[in-house]
C-alpha atoms as a PDB file:
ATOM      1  CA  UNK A   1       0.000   0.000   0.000  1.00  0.00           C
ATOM      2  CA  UNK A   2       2.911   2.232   0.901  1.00  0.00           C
ATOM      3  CA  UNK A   3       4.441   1.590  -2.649  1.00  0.00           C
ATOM      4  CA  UNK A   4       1.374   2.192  -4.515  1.00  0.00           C
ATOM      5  CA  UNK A   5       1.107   6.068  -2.328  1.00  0.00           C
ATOM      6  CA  UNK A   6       4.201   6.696  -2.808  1.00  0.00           C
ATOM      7  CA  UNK A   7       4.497   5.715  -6.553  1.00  0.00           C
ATOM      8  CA  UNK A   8       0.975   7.984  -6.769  1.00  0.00           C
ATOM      9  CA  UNK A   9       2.213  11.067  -4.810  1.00  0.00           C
ATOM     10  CA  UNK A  10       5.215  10.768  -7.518  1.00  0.00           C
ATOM     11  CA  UNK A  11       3.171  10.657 -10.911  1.00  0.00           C
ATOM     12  CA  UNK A  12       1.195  13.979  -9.574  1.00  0.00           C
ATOM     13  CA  UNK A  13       4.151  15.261  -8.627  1.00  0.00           C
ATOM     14  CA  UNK A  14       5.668  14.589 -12.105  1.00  0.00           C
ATOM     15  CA  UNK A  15       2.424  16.028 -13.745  1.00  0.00           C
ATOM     16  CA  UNK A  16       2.885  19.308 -12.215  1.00  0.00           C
ATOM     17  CA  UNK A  17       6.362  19.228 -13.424  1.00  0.00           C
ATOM     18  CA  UNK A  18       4.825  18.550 -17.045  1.00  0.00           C
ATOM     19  CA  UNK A  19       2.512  21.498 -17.031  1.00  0.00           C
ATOM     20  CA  UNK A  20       5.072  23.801 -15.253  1.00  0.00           C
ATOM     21  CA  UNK A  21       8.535  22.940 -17.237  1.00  0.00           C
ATOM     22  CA  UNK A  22      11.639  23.293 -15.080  1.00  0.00           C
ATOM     23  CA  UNK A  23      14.599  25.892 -15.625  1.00  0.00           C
ATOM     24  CA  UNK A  24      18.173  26.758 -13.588  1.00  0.00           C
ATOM     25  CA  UNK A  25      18.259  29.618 -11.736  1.00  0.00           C
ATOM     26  CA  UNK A  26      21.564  29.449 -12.052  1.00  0.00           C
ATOM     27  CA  UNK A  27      24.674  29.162 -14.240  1.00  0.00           C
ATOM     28  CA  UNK A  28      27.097  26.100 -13.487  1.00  0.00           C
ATOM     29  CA  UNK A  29      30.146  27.901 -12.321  1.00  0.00           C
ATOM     30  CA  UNK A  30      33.106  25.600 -12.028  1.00  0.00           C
ATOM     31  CA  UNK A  31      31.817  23.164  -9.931  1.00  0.00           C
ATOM     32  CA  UNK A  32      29.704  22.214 -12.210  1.00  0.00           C
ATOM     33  CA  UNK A  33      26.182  22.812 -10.318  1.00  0.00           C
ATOM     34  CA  UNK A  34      23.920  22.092 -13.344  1.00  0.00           C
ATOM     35  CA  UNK A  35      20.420  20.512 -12.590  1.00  0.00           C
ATOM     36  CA  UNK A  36      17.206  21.965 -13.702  1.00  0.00           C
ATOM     37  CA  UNK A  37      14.258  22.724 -10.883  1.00  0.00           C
ATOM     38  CA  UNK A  38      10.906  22.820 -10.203  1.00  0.00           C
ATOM     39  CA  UNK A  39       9.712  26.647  -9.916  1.00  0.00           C
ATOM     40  CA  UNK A  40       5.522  27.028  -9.577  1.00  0.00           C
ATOM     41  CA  UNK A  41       5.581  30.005  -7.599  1.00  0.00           C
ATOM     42  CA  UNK A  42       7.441  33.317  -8.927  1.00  0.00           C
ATOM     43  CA  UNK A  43      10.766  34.917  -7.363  1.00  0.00           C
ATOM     44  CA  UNK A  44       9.171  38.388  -6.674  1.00  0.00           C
ATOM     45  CA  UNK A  45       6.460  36.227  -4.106  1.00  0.00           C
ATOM     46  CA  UNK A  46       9.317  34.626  -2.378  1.00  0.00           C
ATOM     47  CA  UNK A  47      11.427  37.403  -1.964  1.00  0.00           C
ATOM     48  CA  UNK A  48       8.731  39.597  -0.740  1.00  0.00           C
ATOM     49  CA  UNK A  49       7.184  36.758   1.822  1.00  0.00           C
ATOM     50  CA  UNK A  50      11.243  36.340   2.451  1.00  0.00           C
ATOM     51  CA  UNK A  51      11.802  40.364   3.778  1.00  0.00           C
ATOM     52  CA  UNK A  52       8.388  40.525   5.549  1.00  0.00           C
ATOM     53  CA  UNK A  53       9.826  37.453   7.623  1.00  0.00           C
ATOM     54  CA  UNK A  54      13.426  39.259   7.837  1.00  0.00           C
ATOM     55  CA  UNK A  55      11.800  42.570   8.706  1.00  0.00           C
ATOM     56  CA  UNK A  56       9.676  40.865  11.888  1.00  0.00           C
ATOM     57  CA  UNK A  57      13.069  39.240  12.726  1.00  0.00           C
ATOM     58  CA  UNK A  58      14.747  42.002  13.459  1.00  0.00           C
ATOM     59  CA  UNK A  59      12.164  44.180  14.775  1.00  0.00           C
ATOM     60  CA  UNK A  60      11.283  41.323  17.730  1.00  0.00           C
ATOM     61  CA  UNK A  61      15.010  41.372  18.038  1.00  0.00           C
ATOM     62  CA  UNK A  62      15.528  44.820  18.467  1.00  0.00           C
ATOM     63  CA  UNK A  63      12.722  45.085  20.820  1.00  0.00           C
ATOM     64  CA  UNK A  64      14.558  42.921  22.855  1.00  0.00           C
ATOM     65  CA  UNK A  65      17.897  44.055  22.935  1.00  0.00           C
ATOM     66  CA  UNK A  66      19.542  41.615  20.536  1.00  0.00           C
ATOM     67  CA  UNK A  67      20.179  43.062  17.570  1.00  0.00           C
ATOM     68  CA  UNK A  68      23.717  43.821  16.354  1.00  0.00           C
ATOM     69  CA  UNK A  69      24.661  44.267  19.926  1.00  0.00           C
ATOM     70  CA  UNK A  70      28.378  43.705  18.960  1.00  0.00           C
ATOM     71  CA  UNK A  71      29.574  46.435  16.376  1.00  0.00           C
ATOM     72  CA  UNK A  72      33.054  45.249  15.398  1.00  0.00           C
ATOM     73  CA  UNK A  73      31.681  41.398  15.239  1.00  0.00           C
ATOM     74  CA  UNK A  74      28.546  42.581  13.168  1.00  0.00           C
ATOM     75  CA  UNK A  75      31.630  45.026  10.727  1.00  0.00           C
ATOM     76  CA  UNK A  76      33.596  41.753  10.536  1.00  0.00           C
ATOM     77  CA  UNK A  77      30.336  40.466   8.837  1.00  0.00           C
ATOM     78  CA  UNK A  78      29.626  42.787   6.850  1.00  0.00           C
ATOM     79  CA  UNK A  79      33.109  42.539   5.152  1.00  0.00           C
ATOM     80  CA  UNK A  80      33.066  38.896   4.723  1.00  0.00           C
ATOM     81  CA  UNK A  81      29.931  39.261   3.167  1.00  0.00           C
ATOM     82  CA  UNK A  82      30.820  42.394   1.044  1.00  0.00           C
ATOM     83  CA  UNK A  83      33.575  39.969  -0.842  1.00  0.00           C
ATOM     84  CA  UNK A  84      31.297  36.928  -1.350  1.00  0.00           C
ATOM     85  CA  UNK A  85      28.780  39.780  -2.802  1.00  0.00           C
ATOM     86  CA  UNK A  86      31.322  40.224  -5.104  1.00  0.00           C
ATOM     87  CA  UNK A  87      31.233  36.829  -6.649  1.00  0.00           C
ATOM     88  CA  UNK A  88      27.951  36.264  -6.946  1.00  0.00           C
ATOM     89  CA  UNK A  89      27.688  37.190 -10.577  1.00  0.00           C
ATOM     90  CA  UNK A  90      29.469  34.528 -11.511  1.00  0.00           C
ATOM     91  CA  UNK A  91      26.424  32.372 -10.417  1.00  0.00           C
ATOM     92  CA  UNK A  92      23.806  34.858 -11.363  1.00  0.00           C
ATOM     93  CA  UNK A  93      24.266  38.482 -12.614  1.00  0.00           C
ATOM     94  CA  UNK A  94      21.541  40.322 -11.233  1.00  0.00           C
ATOM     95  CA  UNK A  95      22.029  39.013  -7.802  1.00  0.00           C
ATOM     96  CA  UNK A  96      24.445  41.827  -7.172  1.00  0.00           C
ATOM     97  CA  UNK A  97      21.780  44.200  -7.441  1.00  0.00           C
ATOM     98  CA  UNK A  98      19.939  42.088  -4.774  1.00  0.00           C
ATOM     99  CA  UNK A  99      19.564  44.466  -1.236  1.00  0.00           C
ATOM    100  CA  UNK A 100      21.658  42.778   1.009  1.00  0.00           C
ATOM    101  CA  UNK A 101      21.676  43.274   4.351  1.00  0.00           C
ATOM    102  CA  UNK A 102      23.260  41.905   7.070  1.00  0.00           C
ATOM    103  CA  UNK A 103      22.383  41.494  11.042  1.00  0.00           C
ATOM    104  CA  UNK A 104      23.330  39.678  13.793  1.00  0.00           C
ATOM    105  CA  UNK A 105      20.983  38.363  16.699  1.00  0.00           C
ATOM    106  CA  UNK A 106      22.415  37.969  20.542  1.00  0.00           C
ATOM    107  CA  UNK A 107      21.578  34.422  20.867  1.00  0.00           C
ATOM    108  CA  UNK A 108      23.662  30.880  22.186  1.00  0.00           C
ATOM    109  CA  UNK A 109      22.458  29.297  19.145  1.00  0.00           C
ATOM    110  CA  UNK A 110      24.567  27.517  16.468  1.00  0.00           C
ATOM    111  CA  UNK A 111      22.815  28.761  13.560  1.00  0.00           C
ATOM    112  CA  UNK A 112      22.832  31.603  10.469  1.00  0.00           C
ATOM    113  CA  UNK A 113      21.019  31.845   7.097  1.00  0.00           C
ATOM    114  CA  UNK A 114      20.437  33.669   4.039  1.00  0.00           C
ATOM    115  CA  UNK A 115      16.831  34.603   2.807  1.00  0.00           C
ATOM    116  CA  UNK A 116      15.843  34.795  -0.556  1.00  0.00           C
ATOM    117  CA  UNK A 117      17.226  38.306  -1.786  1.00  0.00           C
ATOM    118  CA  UNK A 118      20.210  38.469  -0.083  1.00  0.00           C
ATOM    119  CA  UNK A 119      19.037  39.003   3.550  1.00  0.00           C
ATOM    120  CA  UNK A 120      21.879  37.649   5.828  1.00  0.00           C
ATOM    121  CA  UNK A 121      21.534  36.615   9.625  1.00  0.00           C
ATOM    122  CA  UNK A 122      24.139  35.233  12.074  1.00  0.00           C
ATOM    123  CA  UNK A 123      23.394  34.114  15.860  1.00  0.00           C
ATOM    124  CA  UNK A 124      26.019  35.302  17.958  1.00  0.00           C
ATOM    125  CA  UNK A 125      26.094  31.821  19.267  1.00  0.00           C
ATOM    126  CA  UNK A 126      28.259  30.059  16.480  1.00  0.00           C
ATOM    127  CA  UNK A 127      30.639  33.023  16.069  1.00  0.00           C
ATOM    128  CA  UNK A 128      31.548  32.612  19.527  1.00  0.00           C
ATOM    129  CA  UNK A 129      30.775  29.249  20.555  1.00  0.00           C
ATOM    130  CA  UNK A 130      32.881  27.743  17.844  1.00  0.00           C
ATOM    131  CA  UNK A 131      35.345  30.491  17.601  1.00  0.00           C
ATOM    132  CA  UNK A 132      35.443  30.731  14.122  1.00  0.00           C
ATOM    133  CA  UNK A 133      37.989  32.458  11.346  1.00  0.00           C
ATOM    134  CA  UNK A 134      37.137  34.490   8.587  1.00  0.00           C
ATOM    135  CA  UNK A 135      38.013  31.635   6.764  1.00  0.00           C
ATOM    136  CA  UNK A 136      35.378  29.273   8.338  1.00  0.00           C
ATOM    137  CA  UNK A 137      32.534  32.514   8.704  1.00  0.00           C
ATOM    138  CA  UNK A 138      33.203  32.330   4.667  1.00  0.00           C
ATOM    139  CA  UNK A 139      32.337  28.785   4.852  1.00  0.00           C
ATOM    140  CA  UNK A 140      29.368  29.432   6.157  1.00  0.00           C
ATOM    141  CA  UNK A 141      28.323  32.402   5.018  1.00  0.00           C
ATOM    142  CA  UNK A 142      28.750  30.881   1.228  1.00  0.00           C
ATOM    143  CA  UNK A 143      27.049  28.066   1.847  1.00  0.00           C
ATOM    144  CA  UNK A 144      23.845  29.835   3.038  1.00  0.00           C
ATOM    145  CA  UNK A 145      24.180  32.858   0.176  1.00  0.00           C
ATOM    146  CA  UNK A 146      24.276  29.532  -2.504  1.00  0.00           C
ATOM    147  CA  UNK A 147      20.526  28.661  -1.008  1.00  0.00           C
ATOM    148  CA  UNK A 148      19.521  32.074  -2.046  1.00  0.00           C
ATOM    149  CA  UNK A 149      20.914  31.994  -5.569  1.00  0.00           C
ATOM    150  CA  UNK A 150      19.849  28.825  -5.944  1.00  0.00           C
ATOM    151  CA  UNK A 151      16.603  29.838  -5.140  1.00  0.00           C
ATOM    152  CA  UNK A 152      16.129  26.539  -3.183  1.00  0.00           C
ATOM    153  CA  UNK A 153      13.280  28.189  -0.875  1.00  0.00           C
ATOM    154  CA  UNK A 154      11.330  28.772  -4.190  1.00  0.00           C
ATOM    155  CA  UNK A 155      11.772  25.687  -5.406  1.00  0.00           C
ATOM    156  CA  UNK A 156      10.647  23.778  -1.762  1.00  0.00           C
ATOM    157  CA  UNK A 157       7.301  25.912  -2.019  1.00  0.00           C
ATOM    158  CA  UNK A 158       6.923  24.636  -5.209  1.00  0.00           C
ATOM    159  CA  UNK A 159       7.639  21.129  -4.875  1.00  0.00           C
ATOM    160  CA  UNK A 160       4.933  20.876  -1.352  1.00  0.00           C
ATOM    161  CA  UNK A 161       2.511  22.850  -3.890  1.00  0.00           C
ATOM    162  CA  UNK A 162       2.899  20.605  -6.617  1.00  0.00           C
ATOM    163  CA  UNK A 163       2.911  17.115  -4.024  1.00  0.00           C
ATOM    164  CA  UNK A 164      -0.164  18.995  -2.205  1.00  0.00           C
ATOM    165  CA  UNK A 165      -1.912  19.720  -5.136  1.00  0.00           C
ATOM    166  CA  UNK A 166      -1.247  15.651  -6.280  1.00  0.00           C
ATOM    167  CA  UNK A 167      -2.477  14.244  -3.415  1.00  0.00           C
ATOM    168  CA  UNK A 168      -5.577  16.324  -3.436  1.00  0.00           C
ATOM    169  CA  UNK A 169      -6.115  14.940  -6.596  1.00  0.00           C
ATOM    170  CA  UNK A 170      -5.336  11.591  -6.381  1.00  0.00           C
ATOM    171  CA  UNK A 171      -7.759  11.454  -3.252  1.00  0.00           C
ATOM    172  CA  UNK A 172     -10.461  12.533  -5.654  1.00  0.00           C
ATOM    173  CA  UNK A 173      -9.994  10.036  -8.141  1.00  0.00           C
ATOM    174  CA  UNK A 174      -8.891   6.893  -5.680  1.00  0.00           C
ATOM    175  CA  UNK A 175     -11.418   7.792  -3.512  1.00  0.00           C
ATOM    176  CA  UNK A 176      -8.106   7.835  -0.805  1.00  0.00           C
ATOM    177  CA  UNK A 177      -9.922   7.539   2.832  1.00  0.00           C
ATOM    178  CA  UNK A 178      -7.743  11.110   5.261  1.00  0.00           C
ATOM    179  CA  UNK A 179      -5.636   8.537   6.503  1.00  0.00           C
ATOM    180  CA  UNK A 180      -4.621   7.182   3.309  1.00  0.00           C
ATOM    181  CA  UNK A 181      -3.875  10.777   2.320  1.00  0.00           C
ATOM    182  CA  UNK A 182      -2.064  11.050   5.738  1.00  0.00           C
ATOM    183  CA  UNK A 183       0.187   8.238   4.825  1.00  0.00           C
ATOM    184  CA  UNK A 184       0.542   9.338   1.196  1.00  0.00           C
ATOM    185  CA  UNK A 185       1.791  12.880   2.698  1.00  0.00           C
ATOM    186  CA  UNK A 186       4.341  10.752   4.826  1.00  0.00           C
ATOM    187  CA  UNK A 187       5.797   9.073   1.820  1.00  0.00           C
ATOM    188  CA  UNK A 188       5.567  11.930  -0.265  1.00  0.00           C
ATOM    189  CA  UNK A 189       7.930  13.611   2.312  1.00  0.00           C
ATOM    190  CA  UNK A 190      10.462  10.861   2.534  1.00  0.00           C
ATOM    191  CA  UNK A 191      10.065   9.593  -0.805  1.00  0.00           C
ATOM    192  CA  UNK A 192      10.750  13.438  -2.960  1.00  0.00           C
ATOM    193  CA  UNK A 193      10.992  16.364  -0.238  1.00  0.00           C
ATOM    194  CA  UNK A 194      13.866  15.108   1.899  1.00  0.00           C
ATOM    195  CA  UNK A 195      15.856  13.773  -0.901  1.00  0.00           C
ATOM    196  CA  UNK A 196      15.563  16.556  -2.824  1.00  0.00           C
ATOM    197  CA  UNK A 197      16.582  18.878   0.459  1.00  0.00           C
ATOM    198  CA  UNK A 198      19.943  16.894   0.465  1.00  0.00           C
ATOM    199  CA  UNK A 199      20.706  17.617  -3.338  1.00  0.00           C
ATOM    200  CA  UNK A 200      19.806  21.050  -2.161  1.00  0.00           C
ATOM    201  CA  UNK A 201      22.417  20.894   0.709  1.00  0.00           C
ATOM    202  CA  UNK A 202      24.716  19.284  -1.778  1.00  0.00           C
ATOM    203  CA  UNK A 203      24.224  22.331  -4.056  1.00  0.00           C
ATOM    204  CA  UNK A 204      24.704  25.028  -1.366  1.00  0.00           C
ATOM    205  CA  UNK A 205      27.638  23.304  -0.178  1.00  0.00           C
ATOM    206  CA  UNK A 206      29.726  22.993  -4.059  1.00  0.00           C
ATOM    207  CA  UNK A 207      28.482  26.873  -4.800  1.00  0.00           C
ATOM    208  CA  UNK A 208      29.791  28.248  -1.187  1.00  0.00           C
ATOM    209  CA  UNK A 209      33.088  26.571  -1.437  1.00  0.00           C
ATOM    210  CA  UNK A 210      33.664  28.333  -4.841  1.00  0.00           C
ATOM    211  CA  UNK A 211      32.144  31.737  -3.988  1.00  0.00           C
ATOM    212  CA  UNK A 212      34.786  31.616  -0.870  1.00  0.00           C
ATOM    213  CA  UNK A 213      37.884  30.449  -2.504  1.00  0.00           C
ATOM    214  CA  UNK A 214      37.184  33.322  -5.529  1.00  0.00           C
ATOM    215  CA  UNK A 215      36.602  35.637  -2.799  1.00  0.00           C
ATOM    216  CA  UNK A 216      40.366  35.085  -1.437  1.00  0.00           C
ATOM    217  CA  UNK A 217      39.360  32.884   1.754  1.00  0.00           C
ATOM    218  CA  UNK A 218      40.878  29.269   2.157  1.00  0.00           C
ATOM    219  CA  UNK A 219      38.039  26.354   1.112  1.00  0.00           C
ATOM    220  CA  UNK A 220      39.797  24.020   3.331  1.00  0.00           C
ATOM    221  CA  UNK A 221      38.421  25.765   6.597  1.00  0.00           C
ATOM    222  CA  UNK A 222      34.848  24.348   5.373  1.00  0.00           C
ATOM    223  CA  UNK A 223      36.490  21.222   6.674  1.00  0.00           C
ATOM    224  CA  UNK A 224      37.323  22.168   9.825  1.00  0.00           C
ATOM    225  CA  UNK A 225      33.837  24.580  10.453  1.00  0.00           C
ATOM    226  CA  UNK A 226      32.414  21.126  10.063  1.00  0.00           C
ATOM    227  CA  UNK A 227      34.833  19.209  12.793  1.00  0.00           C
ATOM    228  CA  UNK A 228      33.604  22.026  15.291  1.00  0.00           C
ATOM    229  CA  UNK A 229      30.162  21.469  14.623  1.00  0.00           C
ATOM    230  CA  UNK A 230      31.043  17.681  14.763  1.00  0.00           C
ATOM    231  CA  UNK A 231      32.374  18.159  17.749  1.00  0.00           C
ATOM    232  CA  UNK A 232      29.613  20.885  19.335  1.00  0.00           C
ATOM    233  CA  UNK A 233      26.769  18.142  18.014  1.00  0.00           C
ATOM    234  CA  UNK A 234      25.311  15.975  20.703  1.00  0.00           C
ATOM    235  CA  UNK A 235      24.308  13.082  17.946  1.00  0.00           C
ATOM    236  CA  UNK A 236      23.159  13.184  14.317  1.00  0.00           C
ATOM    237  CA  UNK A 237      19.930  11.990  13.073  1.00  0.00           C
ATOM    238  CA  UNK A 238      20.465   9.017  10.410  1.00  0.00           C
ATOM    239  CA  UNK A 239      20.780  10.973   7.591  1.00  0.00           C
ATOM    240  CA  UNK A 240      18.474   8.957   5.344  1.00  0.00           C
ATOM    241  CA  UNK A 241      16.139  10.643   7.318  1.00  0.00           C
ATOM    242  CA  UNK A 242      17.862  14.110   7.574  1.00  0.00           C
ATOM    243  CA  UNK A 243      17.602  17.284   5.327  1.00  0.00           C
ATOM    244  CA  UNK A 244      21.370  18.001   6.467  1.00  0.00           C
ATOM    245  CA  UNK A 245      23.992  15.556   5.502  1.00  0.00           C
ATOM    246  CA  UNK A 246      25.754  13.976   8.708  1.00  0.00           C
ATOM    247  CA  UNK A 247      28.939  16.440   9.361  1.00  0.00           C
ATOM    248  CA  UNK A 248      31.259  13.281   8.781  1.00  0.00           C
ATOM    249  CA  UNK A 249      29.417  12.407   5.144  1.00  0.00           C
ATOM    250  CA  UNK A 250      29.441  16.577   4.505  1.00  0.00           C
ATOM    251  CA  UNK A 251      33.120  16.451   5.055  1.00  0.00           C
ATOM    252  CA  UNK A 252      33.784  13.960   2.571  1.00  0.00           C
ATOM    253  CA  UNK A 253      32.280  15.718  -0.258  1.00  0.00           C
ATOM    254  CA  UNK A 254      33.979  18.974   0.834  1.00  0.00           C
ATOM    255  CA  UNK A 255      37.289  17.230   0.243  1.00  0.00           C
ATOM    256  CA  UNK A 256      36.234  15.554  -3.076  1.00  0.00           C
ATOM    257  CA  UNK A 257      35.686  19.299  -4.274  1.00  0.00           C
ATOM    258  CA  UNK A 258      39.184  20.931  -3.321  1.00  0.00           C
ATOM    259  CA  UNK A 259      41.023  20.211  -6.434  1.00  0.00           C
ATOM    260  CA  UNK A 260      38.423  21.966  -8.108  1.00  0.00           C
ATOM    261  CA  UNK A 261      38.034  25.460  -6.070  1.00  0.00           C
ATOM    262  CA  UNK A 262      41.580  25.533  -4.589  1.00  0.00           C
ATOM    263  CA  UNK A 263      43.284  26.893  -7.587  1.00  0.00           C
ATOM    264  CA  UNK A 264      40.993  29.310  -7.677  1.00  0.00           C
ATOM    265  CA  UNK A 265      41.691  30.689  -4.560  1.00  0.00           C
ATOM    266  CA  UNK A 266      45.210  31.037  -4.703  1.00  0.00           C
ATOM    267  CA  UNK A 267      44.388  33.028  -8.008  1.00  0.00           C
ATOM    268  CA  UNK A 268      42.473  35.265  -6.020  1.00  0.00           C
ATOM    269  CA  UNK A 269      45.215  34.943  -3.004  1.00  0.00           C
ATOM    270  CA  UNK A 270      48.312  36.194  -5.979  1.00  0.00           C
END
């Protein structure tokens, strides 16, 4: 029965994909990133829902007292950020016209991101918990600014739209009781969505180690960011059922990439 869900959740799926067509929001760069994705929903509605939530972030943070409470840490951002910036257009042209910003938030957490648009966050927390380098701040920062030019948050949407919208229908014509649609939802997440997340992570983590090594900062401290957060992890989830790739498995595929991005940092280092 599981089969037969999961087999139905992925023909809907695959009949949105039909209608829509798929494109790259990106170009390949020299790692080679070159896959085509699922966009339903436009890039002006994510980018817009994407700075309402960024706005409401910082405002509940700066009603707190948490927001960019450390000046020279948040300036050390900012110029990490300013030379990745720089590279984007190598990926996508008219993302250095995006409105970047960049904030911090006072918090213990291990944790930063990159909206749609350019809008850049870092907790306090894995700055200063980890004790991190430029270097490895590049790591990070990369990684997260390769979701947004990627557009992976767009394509997400559009991939629970298009399994939504499958399941709705195959209920109609299967005559699928709300449990069997409960399941189907189930194996529609393990079967595309979390699969699809790790190519994503994949993705983010190729782009970010060649926006940082053209940006002059050394790809080799994505290796050890990832032993810290090895080490500062109390336990992985199995990562067939993880979004994230375990930090060991991550750490692998960072080193399978070095012969391709080192040389072009120490282009950008001479």
């Amino acid at each position: 029965m599981k089969k037969m869900l999961t087999t139905t959740v992925m023909a809907a799926s695959l009949s949105a994909l039909s209608l829509a067509g798929c494109s790259s929001t990106t170009s390949t760069g020299a790692v080679g990133v070159d896959r085509q994705q699922l966009l339903l929903v436009s890039s002006e509605q994510v980018q817009q829902l994407s700075a309402q939530s960024y706005n409401k972030s910082i405002q509940e943070a700066r009603a707190r007292g948490l927001l960019d409470t450390n000046t020279a840490q948040l300036n050390r951002l900012k110029k990490i950020s300013s030379r990745l910036i720089g590279q984007v257009g190598v990926y996508r042209p008219d993302a250095a016209k995006w409105k970047w910003e960049v904030h911090t938030i006072k918090s213990n957490e291990l944790n930063a991101f990159v909206m749609p648009g350019g809008k850049v966050m870092f907790y306090t927390g894995i700055i200063d918990r980890l004790n991190l380098s430029d270097d490895e701040i590049a790591a990070i920062m990369g990684h997260e600014m390769a979701h947004a030019l990627r557009e992976h948050s767009r394509e997400r949407l559009s991939r629970q739209y298009a399994t939504q919208t499958g399941i709705g229908v195959a209920a109609s014509i299967f005559g699928l009781s709300q449990g069997q649609a409960e399941l189907a939802n189930i194996a529609g997440d393990l079967g595309l969505s979390r699969p699809h997340s790790r190519t994503q992570e994949a993705e983010a983590d190729q782009i970010g180690l060649e926006l940082m090594a053209r940006a002059g900062y050394n790809p080799q401290a994505a290796i050890s960011l990832w032993q810290k957060m090895q080490r500062a992890s109390q336990g992985e989830p199995p990562q067939f059922l993880s979004t994230h790739p375990t930090s060991s498995h991550r750490i692998a595929q960072i080193q399978s990439l070095l012969p391709k991005v080192m040389p072009l940092y120490q282009k950008a280092r001479r």
